[in-house]
Every structure is written in C-alpha cells, then in structure tokens.
C-alpha atoms as a PDB file:
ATOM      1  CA  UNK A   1      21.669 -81.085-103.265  1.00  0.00           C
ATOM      2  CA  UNK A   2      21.771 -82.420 -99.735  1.00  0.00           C
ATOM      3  CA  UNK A   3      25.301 -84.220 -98.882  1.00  0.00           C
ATOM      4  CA  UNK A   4      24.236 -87.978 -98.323  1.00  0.00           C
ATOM      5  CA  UNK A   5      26.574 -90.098 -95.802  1.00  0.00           C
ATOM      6  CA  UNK A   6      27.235 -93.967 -95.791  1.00  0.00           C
ATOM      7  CA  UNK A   7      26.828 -95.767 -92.974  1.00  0.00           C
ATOM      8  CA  UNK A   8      30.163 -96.545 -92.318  1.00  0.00           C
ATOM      9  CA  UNK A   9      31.241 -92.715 -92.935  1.00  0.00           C
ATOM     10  CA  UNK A  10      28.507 -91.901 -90.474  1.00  0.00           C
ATOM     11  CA  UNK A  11      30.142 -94.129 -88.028  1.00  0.00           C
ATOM     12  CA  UNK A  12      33.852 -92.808 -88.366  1.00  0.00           C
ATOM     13  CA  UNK A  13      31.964 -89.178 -87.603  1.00  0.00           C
ATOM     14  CA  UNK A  14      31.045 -89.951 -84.568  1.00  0.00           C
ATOM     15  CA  UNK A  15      33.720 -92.027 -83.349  1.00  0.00           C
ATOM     16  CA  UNK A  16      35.964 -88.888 -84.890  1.00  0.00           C
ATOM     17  CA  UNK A  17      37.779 -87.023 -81.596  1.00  0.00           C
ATOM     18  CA  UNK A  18      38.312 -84.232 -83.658  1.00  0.00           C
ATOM     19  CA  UNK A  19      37.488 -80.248 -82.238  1.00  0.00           C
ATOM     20  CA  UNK A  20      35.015 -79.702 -84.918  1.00  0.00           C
ATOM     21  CA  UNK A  21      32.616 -82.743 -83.883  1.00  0.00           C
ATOM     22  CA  UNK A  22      32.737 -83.212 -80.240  1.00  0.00           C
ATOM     23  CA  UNK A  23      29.873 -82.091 -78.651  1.00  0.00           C
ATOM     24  CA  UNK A  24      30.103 -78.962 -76.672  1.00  0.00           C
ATOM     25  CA  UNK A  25      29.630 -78.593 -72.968  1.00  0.00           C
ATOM     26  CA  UNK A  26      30.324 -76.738 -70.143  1.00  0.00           C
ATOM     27  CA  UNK A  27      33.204 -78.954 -69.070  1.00  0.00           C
ATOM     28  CA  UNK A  28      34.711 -78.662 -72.239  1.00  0.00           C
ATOM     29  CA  UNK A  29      34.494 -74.337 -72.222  1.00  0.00           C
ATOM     30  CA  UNK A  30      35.953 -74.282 -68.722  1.00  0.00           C
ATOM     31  CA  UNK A  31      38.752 -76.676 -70.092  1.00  0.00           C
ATOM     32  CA  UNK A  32      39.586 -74.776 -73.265  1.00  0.00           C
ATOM     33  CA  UNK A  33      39.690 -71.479 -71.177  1.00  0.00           C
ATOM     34  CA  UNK A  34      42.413 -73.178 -68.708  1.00  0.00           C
ATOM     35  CA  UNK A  35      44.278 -74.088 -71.710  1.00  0.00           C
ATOM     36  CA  UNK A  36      44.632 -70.124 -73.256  1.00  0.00           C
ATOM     37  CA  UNK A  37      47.770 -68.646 -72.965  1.00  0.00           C
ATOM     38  CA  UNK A  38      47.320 -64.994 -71.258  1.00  0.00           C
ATOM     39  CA  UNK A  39      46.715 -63.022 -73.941  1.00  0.00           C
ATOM     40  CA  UNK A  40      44.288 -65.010 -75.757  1.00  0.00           C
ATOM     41  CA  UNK A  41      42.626 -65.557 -72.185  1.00  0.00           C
ATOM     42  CA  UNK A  42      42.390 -61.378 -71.736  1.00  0.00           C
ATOM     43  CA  UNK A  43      40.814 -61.372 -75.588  1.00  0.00           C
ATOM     44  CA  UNK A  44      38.141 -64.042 -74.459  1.00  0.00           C
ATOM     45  CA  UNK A  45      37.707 -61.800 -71.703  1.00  0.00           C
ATOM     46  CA  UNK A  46      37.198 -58.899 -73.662  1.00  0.00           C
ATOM     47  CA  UNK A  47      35.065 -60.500 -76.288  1.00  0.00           C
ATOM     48  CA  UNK A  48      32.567 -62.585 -73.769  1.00  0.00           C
ATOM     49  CA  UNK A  49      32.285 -60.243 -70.789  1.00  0.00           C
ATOM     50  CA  UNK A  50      34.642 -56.612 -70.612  1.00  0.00           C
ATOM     51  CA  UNK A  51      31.326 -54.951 -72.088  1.00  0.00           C
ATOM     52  CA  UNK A  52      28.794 -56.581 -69.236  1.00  0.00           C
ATOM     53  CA  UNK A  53      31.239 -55.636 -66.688  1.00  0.00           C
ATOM     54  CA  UNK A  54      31.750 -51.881 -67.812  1.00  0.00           C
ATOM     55  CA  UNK A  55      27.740 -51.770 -67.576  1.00  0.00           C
ATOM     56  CA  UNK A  56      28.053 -52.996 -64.019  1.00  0.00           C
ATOM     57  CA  UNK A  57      30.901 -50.536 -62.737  1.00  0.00           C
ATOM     58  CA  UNK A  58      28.736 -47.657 -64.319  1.00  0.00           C
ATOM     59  CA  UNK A  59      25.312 -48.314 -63.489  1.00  0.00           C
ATOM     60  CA  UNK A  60      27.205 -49.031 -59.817  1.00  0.00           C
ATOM     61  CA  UNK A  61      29.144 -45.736 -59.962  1.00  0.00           C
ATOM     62  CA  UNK A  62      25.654 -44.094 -60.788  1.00  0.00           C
ATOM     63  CA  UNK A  63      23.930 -45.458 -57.792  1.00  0.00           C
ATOM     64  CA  UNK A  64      26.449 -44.887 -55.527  1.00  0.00           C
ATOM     65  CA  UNK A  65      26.885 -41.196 -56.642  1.00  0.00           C
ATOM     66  CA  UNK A  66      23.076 -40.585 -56.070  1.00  0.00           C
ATOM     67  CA  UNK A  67      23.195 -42.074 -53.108  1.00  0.00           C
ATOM     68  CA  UNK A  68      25.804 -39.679 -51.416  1.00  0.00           C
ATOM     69  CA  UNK A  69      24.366 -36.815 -52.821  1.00  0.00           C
ATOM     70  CA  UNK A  70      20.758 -37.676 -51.691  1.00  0.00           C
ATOM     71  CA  UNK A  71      22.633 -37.905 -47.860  1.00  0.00           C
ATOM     72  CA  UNK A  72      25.594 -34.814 -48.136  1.00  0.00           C
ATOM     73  CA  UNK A  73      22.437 -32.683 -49.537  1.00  0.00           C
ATOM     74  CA  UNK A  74      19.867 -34.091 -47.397  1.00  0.00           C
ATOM     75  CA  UNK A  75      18.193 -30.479 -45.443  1.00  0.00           C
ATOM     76  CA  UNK A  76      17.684 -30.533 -41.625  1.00  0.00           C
ATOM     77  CA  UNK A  77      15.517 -28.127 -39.607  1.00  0.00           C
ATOM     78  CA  UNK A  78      17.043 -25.522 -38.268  1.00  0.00           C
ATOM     79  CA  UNK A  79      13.832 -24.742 -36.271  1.00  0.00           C
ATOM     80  CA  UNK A  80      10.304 -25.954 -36.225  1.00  0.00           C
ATOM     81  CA  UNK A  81       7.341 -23.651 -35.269  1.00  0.00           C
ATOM     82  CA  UNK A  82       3.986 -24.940 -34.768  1.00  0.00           C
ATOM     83  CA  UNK A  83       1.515 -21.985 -34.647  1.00  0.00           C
ATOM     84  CA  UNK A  84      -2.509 -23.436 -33.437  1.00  0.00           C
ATOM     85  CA  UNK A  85      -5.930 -21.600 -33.586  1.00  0.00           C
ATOM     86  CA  UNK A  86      -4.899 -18.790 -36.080  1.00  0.00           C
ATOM     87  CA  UNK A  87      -4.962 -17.910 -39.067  1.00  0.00           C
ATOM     88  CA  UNK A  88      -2.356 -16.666 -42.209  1.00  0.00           C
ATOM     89  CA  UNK A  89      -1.562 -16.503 -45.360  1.00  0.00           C
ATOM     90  CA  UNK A  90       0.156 -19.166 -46.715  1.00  0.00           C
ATOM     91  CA  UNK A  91       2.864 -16.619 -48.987  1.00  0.00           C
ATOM     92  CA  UNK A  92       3.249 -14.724 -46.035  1.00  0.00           C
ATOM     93  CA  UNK A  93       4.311 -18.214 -44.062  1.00  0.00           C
ATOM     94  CA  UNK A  94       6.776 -19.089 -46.579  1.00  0.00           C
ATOM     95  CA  UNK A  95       8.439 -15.387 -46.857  1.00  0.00           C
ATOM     96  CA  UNK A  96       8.366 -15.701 -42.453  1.00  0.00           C
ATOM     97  CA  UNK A  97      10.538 -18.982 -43.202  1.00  0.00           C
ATOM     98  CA  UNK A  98      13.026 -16.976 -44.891  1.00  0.00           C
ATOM     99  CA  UNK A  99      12.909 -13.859 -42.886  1.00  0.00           C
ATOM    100  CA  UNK A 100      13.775 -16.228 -39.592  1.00  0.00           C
ATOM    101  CA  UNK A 101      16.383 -18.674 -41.714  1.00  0.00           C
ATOM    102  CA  UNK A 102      18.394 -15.077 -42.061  1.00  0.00           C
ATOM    103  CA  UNK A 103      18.016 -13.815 -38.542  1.00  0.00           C
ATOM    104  CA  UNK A 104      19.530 -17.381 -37.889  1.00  0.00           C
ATOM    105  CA  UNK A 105      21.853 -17.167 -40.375  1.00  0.00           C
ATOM    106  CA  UNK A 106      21.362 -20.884 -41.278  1.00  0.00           C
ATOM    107  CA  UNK A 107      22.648 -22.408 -45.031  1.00  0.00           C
ATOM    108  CA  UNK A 108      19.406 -22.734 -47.005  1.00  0.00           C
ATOM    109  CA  UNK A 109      21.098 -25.113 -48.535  1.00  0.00           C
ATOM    110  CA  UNK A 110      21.328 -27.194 -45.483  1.00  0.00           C
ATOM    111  CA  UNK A 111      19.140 -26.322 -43.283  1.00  0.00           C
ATOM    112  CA  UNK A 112      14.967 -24.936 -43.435  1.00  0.00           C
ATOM    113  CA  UNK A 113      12.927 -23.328 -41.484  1.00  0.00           C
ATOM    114  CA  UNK A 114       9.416 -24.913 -40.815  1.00  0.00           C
ATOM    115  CA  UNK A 115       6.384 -23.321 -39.322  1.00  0.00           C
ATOM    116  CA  UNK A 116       3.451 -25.672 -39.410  1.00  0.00           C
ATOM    117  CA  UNK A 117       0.052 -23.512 -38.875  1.00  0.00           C
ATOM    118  CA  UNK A 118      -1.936 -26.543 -39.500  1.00  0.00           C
ATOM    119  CA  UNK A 119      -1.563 -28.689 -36.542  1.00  0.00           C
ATOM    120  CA  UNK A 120      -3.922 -30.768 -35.066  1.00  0.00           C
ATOM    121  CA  UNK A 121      -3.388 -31.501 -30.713  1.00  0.00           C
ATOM    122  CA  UNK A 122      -2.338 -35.164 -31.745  1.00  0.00           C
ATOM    123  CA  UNK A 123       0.333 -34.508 -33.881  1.00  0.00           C
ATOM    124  CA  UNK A 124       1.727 -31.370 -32.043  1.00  0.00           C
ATOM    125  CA  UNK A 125       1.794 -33.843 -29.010  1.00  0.00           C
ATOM    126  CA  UNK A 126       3.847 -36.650 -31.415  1.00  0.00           C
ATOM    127  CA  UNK A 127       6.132 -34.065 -32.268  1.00  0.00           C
ATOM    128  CA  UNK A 128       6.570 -32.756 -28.516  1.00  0.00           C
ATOM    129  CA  UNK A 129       7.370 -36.609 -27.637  1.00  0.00           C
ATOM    130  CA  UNK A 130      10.569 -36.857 -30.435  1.00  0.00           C
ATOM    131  CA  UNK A 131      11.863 -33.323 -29.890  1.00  0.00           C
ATOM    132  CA  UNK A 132      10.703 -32.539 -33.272  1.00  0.00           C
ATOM    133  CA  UNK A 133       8.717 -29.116 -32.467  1.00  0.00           C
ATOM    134  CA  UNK A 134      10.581 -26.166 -30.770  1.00  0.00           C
ATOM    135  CA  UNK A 135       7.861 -23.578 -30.542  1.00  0.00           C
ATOM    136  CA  UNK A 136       4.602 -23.739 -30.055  1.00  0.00           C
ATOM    137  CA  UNK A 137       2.236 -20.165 -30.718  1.00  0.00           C
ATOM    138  CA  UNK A 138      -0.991 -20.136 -29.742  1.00  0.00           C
ATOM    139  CA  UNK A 139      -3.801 -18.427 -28.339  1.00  0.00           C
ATOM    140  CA  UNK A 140      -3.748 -18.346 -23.848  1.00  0.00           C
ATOM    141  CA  UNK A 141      -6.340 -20.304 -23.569  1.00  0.00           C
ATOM    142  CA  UNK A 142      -5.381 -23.222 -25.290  1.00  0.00           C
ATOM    143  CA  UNK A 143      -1.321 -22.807 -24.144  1.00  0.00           C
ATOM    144  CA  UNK A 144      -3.198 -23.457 -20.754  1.00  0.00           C
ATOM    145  CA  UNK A 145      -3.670 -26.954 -21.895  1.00  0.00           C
ATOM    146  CA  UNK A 146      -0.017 -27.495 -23.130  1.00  0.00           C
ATOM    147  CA  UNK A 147       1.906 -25.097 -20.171  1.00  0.00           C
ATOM    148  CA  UNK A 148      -0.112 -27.167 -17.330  1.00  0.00           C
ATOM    149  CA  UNK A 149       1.151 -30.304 -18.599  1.00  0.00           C
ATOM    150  CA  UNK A 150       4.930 -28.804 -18.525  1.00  0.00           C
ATOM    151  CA  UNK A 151       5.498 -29.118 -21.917  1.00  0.00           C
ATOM    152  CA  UNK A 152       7.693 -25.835 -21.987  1.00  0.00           C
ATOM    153  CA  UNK A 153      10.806 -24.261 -20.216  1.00  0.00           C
ATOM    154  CA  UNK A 154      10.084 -22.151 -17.535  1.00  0.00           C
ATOM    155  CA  UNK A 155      12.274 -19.369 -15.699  1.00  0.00           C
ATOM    156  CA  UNK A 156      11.692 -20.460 -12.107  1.00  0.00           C
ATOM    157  CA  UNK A 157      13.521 -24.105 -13.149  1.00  0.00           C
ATOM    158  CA  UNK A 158      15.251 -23.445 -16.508  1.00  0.00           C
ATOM    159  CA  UNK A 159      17.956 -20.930 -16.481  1.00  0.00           C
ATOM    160  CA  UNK A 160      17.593 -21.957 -20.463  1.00  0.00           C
ATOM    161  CA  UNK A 161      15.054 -19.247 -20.504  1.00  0.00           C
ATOM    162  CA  UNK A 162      16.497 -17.361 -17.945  1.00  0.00           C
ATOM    163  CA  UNK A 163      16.078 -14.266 -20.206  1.00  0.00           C
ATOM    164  CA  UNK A 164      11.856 -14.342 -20.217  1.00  0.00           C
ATOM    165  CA  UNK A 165      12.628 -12.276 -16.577  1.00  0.00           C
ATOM    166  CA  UNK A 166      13.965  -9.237 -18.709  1.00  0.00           C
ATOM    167  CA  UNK A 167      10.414  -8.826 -20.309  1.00  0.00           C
ATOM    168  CA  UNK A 168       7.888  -6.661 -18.174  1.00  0.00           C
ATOM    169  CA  UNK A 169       5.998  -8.680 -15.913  1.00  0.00           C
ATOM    170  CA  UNK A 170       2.747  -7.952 -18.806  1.00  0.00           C
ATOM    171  CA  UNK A 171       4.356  -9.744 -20.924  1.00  0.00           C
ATOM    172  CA  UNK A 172       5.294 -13.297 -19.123  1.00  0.00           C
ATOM    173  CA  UNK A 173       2.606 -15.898 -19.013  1.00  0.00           C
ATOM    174  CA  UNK A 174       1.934 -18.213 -15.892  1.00  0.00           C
ATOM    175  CA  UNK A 175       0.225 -21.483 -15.266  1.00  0.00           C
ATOM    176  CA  UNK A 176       0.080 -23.785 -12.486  1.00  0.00           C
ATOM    177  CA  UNK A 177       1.620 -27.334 -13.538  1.00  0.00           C
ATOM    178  CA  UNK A 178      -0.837 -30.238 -13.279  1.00  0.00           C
ATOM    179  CA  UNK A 179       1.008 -33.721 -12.127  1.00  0.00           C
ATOM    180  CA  UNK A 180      -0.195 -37.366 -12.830  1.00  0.00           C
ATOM    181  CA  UNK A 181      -0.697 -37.462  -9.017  1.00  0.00           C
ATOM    182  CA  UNK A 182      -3.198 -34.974  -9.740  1.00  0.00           C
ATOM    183  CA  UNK A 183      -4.566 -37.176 -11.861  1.00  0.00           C
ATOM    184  CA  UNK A 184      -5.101 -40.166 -10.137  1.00  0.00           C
ATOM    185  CA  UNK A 185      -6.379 -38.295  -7.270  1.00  0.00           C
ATOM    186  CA  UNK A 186      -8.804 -36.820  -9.099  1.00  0.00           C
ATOM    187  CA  UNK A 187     -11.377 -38.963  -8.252  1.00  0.00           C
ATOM    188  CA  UNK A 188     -14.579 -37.127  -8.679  1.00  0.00           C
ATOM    189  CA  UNK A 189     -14.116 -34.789 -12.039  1.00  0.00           C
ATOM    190  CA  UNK A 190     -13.361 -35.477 -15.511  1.00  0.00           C
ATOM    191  CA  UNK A 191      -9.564 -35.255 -16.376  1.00  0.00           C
ATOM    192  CA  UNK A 192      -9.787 -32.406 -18.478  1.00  0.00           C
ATOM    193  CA  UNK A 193     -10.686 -30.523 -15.077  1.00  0.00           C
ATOM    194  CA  UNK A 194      -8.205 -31.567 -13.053  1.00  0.00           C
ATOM    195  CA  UNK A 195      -6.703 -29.114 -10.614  1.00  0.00           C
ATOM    196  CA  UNK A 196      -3.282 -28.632  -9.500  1.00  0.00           C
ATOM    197  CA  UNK A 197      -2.116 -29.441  -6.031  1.00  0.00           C
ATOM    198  CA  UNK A 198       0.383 -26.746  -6.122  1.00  0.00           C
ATOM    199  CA  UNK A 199      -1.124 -23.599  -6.275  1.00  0.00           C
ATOM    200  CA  UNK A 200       2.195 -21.728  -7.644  1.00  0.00           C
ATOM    201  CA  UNK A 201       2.118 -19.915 -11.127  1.00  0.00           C
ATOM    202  CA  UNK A 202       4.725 -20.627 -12.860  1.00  0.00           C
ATOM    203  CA  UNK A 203       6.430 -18.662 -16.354  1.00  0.00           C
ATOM    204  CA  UNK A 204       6.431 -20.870 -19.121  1.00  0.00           C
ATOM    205  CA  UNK A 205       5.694 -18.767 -21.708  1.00  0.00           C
ATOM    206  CA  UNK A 206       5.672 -14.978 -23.042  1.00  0.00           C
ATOM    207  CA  UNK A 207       2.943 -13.431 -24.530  1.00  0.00           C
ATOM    208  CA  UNK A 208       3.375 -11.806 -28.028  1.00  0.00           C
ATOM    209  CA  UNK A 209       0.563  -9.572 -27.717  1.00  0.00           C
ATOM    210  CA  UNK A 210       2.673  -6.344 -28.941  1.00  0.00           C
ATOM    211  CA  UNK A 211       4.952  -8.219 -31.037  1.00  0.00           C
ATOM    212  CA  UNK A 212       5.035  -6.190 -34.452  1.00  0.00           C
ATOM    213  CA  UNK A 213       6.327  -9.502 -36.405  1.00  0.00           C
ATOM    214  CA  UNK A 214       3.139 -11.945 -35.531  1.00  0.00           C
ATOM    215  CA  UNK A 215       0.967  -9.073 -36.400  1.00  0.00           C
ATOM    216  CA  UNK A 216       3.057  -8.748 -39.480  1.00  0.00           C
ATOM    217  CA  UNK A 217       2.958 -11.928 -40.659  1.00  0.00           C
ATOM    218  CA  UNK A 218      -1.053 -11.309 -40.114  1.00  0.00           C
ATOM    219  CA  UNK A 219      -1.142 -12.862 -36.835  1.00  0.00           C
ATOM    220  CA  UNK A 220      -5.152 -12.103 -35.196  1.00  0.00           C
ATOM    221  CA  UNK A 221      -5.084 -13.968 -31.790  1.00  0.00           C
ATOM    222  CA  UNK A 222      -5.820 -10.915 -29.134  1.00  0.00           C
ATOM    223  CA  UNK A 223      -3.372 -12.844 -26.374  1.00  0.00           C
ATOM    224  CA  UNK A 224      -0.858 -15.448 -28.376  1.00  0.00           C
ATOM    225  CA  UNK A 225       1.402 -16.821 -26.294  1.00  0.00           C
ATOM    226  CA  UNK A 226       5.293 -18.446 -27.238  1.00  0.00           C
ATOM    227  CA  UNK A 227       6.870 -21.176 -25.329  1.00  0.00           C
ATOM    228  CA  UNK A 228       9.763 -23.328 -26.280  1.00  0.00           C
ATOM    229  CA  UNK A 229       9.516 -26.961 -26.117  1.00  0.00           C
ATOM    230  CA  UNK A 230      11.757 -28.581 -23.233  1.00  0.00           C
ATOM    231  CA  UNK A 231      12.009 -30.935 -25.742  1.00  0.00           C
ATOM    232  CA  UNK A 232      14.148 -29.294 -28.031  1.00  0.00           C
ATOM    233  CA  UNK A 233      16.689 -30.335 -29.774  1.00  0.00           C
ATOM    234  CA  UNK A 234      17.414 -26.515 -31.179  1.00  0.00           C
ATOM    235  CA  UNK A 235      17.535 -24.710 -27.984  1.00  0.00           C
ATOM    236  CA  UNK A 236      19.711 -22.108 -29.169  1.00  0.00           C
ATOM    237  CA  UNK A 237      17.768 -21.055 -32.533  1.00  0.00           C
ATOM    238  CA  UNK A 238      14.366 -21.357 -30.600  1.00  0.00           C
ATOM    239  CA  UNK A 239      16.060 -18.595 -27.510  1.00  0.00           C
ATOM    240  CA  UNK A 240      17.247 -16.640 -30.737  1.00  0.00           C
ATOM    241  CA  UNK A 241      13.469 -16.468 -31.981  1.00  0.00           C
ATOM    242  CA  UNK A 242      11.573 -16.259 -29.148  1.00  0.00           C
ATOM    243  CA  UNK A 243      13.655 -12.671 -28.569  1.00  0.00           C
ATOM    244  CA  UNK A 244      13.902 -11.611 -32.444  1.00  0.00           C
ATOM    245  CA  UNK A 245       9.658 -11.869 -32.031  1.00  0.00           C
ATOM    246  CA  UNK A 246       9.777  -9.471 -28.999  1.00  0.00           C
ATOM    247  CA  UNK A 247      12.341  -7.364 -30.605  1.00  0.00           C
ATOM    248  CA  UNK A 248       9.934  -4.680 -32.115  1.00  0.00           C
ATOM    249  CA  UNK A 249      13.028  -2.208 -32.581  1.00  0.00           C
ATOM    250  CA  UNK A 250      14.838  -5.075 -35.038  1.00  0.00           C
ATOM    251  CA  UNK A 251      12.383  -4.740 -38.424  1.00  0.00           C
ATOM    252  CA  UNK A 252      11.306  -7.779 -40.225  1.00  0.00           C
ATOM    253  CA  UNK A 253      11.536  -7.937 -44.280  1.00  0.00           C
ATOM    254  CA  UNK A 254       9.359 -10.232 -45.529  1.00  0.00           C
ATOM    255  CA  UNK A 255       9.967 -10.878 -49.286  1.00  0.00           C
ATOM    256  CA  UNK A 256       6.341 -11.888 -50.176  1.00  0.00           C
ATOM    257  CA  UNK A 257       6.106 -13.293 -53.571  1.00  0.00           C
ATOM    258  CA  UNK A 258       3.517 -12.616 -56.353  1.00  0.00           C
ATOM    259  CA  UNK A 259       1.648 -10.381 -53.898  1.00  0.00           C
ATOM    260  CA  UNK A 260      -0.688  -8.778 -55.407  1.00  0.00           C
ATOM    261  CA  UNK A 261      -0.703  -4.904 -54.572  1.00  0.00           C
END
C-alpha cells in the first residue's frame, strides 16, 4: 500500500534541512568532499576514480612504449642502388641485398640494403635531389643522360673517387658535362641535343662490363656502367660497393631462397 502524506507533513519535508532530503548538487558534492577527513577523502578517491586513473597510466604506458620502440627500431638504409634498363630476378635481388648488407657489415637489424630495379627517370631524379639514391647502374647509353648532367663523382674533381684511376683505362667511363649555359645558348636544337661547350671527357663512372657479381645476380646489359651519386649521403658504403663489384677475385654468396634447381 502506497504511504499517503498530509499536507502539513508534506510541508515539514520540504522545509526539513536534514542530509537525507536536500536536493543534491554539484555544490553540495564539492562541499561534502572538503569536509572528509584524509582517509575517508583517499577511500572516495579510491571508490569514484583510482580504477579510471589506473586505465589512463596503462593505456598511456602502452602508447608511449610503442612509440619508442617504433623510433629505437626504426631501419635506415645503409645504401640505396637504383639499377635502370635491365632486367632480374626478383629472389636473386633480395639474396644481392643480403650478400652487400654483409660485405658492409651493417646490423640488419638497423640498417637495409635497397636496390630498386624498377625506377622510372622521374623518381631516380627525386631521389638524386634528397640524397636518397647512392648508385645508379645502368646501361652507357642512358648513364650518358645522367653523367652529362653531373649527377656523379668524378676523378678529375673528386678525390672521393680518387680510386676509379686504379682500374684500367677499359674500364672507366667518360662524358663531357653539359651546363645550363649550354642550355640557354642552345638556341637552335631541342634540349635533349644540347652540346657541351667544353669538349673535355670527363670519368664519372666505371663500367662493370667484366664484373662477375652483376652477371651473377643475372645482370644482361653488354656495357653497364656504376656511378655514385654526388649526392650521397653514404659515401663510404657506396666507395665500398662500387670496388666489392669490380672485385672479381672476392666471391659473392648469394643465399637464394626457394630456388628451384
């Protein structure tokens, strides 16, 4: 049976200033939590938020965790090769990556290996601009394009490559460097067929014709031709490779997996 209230006990109820019937609001909670003594304080704690907090610290401590091991194990590239206008397969790419990361002696761990054989001009010329390829293979003709524009080190200016000079004179390829003042004066033929105004030849490359390693990582241009960017920000590893691939009396291993026999 529902309780039934006079009016005049309905009026004492709401005139009543007792805990039970005031009405609750914010004002009130923030008073009442000033007015706990510390340890009842630490168990309102406990009981309204310790739990939401822990959640917090953990899903924080997970994030952060991730986040440092995504940078400390974050792989850089030890050397980049760009290879144009040939061939290979793709197996025998990825066991040439790990052949050249242990000439190098690099951490695989840390650092890779990368040789792109599916380059187009545009983006070999992006990542000439930001340092980003060291080598560039390809056949002589089209190296003509890329030496002429001085896109490589050269022995004559570069004591970096110093070392081409120990190679038989067969072996070091030449091309005369085309300026943007030959450019501009080029008033009466198309771009592409500029000529240079200095006539001097000059070794920015070295041809891997008899290089045992391209031909064993099935390498079929008749005259390919190496030349390290002068954009390079791995100088060092790209020296170290250019002579490794003229090294024919140093033997190459290449662990080729699930080749078929």
């Amino acid at each position: 049976m529902a309780m039934q209230f006079s009016e005049e006990d309905k009026e004492k109820l709401k005139n009543d200033s007792s805990e039970i019937y005031r009405k609750r609001t914010e004002e009130t909670n923030r008073q009442d939590i000033e007015q706990l003594t510390g340890k009842a304080r630490w168990q309102h704690f406990a009981d309204y938020y310790l739990k939401i907090v822990v959640v917090v610290v953990v899903v924080a401590a997970i994030l952060i965790v991730g986040l440092v091991r995504s940078v400390t194990n974050r792989t850089s590239t030890a050397l980049y090769i760009a290879i144009q206008n040939d061939a290979f397969d793709e197996k025998k790419i990825e066991a040439f990556e790990e052949a050249i990361g242990e000439y190098l002696k690099i951490n695989p761990d840390k650092e890779i290996v990368v040789v792109n054989t599916a380059c187009s001009d545009q983006q070999l010329q992006t990542f000439f601009y930001a340092g980003t390829a060291d080598i560039l293979i390809t056949d002589a003709e089209n190296f003509e394009h890329w030496g002429a524009a001085q896109y490589f080190y050269d022995s004559e200016h570069n004591k970096e490559v110093s070392f081409y000079k120990d190679y038989d004179e067969k072996y070091l390829y030449r091309t005369k460097y085309i300026t943007g003042e030959d450019v501009l004066n080029n008033k009466e033929k198309e771009v592409n067929e500029t000529e240079a105004s200095d006539q001097t030849a000059y070794n920015c490359g070295i041809y891997l014709t008899d290089s045992e390693k391209y031909r064993q990582i099935g390498g079929g241009l008749d005259y390919p031709v190496l030349g390290i960017a002068n954009t390079t920000e791995n100088l060092a590893e790209a020296k170290a490779f250019a002579k490794f691939m003229m090294d024919n009396s140093q033997k190459m291993e290449l662990d080729v997996k699930n080749e078929k026999n």
